[in-house]
Protein backbone atom coordinates (compact mmCIF):
# COMPACT_ATOMS: atom_id res chain seq x y z
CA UNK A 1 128.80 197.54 4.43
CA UNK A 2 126.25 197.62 6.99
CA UNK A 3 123.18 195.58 6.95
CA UNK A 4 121.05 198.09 6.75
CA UNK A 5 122.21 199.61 3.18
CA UNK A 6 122.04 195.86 1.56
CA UNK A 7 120.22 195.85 -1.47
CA UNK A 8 117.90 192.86 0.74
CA UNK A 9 117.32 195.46 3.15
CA UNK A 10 116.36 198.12 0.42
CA UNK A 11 113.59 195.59 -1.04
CA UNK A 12 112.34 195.30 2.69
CA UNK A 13 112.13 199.04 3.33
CA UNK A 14 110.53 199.93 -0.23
CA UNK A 15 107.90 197.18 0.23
CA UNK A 16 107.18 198.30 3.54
CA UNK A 17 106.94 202.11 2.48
CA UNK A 18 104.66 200.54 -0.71
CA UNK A 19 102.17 198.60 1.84
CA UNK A 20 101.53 201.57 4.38
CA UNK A 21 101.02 204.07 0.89
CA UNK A 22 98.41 201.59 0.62
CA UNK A 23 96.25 202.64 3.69
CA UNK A 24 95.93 206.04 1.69
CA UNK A 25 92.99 206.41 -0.69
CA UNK A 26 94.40 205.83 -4.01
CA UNK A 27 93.94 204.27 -7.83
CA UNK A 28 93.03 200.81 -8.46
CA UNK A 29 96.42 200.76 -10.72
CA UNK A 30 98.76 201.76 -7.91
CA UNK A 31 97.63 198.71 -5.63
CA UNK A 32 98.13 196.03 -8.93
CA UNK A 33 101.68 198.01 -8.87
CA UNK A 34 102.02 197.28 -5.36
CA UNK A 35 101.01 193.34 -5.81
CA UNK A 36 103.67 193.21 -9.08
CA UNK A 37 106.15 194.52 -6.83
CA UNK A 38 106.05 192.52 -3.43
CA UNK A 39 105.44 189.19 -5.83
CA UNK A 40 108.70 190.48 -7.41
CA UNK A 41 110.37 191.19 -3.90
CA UNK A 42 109.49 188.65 -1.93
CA UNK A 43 110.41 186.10 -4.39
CA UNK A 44 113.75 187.82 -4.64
CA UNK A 45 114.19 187.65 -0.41
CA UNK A 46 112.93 183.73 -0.08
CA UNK A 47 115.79 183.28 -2.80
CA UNK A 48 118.08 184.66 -0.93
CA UNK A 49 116.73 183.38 2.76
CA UNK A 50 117.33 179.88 0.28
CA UNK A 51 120.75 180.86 -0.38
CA UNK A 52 121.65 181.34 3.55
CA UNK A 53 119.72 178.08 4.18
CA UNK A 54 117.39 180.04 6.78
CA UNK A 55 113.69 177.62 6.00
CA UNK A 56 111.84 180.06 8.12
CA UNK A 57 112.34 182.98 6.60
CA UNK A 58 111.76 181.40 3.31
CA UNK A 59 108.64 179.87 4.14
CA UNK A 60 107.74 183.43 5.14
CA UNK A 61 108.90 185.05 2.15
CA UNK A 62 107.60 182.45 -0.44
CA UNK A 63 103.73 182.50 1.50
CA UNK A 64 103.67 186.40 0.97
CA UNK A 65 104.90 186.51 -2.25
CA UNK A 66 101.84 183.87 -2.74
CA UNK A 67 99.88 186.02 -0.51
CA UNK A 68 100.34 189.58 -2.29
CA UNK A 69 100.96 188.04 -5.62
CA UNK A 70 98.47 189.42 -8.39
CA UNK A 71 97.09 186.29 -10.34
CA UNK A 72 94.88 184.74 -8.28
CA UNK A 73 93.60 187.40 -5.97
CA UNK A 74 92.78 187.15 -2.80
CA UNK A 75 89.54 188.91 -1.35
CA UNK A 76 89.95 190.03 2.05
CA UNK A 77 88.20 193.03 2.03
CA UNK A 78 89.73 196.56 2.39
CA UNK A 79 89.92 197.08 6.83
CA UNK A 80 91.91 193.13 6.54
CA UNK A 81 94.25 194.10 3.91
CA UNK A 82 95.08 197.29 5.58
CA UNK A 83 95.68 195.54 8.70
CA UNK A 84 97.68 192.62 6.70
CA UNK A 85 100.13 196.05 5.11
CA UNK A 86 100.73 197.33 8.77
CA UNK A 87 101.55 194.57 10.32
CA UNK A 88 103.84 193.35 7.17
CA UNK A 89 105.28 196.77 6.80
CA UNK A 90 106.07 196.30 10.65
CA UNK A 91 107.98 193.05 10.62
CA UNK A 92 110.03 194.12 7.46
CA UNK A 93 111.33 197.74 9.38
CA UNK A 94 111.79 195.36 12.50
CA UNK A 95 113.73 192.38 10.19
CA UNK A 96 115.80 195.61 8.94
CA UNK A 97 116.30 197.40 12.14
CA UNK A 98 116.83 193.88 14.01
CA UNK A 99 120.73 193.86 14.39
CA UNK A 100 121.26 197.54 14.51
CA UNK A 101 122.81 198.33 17.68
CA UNK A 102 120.66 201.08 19.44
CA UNK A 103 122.79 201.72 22.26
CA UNK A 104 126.05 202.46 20.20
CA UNK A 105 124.59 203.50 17.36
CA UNK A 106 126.29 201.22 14.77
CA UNK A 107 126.02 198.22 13.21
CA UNK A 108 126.87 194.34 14.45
């Protein structure tokens, strides 16, 4: 199976899609949908960065699943949270994309 059709990788390309859908104009309910969700996914990827013993990507994980969670909101104001989705959204494509092979076109 190749890494990029890993349920893992699935999480990080549905939360990415969620967090730039964000930048668009929409209801109050979609972005507590969107908070539910990454809490959800982001504790499900630092459980597995846990599993594979990788601490950094953990750490990262676990502090934006605190980050996004939707509890104990955090007020950044709407121009810093969109720039907190892109760049986000960003690094989970590039985590995805990371190990794909551009020259040959497949997978390592």
């Amino acid at each position: 199976m190749s890494k990029i059709n890993t349920p893992y990788s699935k999480i990080k390309i549905v939360l990415a899609i969620l967090f730039f859908l964000c930048l668009l104009d929409m209801p109050y309910g979609f972005f507590m949908f969107v908070r539910f969700a990454a809490l959800v996914g982001f504790g499900i990827l630092a459980y597995k960065a846990s599993e594979k013993d990788d601490k950094t990507e953990m750490i990262i994980f676990g502090a934006l699943a605190l980050l996004f969670q939707p509890f104990f909101k955090i007020t950044l104001g709407r121009e810093m949270w969109n720039i907190v989705d892109v760049i986000v959204s960003g690094w989970l494509i590039y985590s995805v994309l990371k190990n794909r092979s551009f020259v040959t076109g497949k997978f390592k």
